[in-house]
Protein backbone atom coordinates (compact mmCIF):
# COMPACT_ATOMS: atom_id res chain seq x y z
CA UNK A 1 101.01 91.86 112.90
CA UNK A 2 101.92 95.53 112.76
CA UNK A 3 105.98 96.70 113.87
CA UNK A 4 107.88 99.11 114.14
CA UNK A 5 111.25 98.81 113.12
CA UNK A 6 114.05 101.39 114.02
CA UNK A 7 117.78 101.99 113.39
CA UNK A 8 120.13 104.75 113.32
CA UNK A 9 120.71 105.40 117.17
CA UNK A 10 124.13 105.52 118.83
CA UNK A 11 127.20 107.64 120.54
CA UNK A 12 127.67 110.70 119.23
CA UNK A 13 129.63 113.69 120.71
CA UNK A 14 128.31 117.31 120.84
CA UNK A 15 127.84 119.05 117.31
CA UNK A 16 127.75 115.86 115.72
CA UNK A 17 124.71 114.42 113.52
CA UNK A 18 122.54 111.09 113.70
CA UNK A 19 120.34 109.59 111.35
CA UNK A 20 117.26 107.63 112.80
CA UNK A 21 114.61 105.73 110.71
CA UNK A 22 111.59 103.80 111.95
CA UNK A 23 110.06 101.15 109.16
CA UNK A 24 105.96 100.56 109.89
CA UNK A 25 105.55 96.91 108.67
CA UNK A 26 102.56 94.44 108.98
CA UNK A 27 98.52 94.52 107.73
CA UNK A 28 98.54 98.03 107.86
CA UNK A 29 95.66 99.88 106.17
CA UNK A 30 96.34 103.83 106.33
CA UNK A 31 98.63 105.54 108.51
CA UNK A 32 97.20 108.90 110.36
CA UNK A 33 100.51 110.10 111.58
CA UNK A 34 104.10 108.69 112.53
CA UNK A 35 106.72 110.70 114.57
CA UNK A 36 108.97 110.46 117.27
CA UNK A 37 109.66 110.46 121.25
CA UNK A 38 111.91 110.68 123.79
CA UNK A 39 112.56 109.81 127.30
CA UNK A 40 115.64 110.82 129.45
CA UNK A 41 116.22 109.45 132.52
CA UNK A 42 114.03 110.78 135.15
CA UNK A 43 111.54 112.50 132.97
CA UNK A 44 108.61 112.07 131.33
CA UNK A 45 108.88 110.45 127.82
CA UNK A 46 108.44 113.77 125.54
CA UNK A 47 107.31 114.72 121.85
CA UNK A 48 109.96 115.65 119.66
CA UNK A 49 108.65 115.58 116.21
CA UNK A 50 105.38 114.16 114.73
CA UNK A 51 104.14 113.94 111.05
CA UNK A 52 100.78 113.66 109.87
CA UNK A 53 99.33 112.17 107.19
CA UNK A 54 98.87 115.51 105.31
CA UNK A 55 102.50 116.66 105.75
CA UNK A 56 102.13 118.81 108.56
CA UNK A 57 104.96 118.18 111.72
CA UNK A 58 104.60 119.62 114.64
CA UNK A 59 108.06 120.04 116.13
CA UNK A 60 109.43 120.52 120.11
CA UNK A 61 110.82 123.88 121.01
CA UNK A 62 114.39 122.22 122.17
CA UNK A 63 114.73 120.52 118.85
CA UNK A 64 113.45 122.97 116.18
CA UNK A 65 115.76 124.28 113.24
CA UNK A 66 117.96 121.13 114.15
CA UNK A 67 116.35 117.93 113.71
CA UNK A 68 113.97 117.19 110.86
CA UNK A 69 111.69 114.58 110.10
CA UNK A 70 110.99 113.32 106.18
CA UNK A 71 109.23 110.45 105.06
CA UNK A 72 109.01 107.66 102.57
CA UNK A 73 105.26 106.74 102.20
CA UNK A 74 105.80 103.75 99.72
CA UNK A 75 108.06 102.32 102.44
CA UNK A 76 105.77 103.45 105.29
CA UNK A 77 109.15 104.59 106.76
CA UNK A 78 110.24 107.94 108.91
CA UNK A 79 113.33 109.40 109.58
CA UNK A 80 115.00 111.94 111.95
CA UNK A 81 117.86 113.61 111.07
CA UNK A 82 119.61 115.30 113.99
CA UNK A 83 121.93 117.96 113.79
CA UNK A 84 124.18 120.32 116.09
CA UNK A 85 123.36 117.19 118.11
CA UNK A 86 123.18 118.57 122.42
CA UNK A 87 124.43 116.34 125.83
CA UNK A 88 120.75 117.31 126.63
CA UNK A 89 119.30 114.97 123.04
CA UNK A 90 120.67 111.89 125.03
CA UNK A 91 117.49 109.62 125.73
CA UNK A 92 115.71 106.96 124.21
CA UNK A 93 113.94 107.97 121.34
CA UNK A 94 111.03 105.76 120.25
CA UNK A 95 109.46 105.72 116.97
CA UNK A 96 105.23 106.00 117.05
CA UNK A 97 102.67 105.85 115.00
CA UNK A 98 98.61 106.21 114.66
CA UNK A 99 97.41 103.91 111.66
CA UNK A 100 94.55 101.83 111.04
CA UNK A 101 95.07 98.30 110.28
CA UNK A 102 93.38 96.14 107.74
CA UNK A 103 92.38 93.07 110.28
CA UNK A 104 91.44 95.11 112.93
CA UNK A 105 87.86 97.82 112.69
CA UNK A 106 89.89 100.55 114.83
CA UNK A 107 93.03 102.46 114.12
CA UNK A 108 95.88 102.65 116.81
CA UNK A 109 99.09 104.06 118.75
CA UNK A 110 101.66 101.21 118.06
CA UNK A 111 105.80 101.85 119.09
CA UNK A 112 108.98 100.83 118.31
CA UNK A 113 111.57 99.21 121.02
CA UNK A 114 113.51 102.13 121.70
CA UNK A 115 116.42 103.54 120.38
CA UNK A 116 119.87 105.07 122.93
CA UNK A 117 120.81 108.22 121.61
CA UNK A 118 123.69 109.46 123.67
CA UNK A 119 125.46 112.79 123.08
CA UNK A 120 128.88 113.42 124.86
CA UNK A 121 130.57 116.45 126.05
């Protein structure tokens, strides 16, 4: 019953700016933190920003002082603006979050589908 809905990715060249947000729909209860991922080819899918419940983020080296997360909590929604966008930002970034829901006793990790981010040169 819980989804995660995201939007926003696309082709960008270097410099440039994307806007991604991730909507958390369904029975949900409380959310304990929502953030984002990514996952280039070859590697290992990586943190890039997460956001707890509290406000605190926790941000990757590569991408702090040029992305930034915000949130609407009455939409249960997250957003990542990137900025001074990099050919090394291209991957799939996937939308995550750690909430309880209110038909099931035991909170979560739940994902979105994935959405291509791909910076040219």
């Amino acid at each position: 019953q819980v989804q995660l809905v995201e939007s926003g990715g696309g082709l960008v060249q270097a410099g440039g700016s994307l806007r991604l947000s991730c909507a958390a729909s369904g029975r949900i209860f409380s959310i304990n933190a929502m953030g984002w991922y990514r996952q280039a080819p070859g590697r290992q899918r990586e943190l890039v920003v997460t956001l707890n419940r509290g406000g605190s983020t926790i941000y990757a080296d590569s991408v702090k002082g040029r992305f930034t997360i915000s949130r609407d909590n009455a939409k249960n929604t997250v957003y990542l603006q990137m900025n001074s966008l990099k050919p090394e930002d291209t991957a799939v970034y996937y939308c995550h979050a750690d909430l309880l829901r209110s038909d099931y006793p035991l909170p979560g990790d739940y994902w979105g589908q994935g959405t291509q981010v791909t910076v040219s040169s």
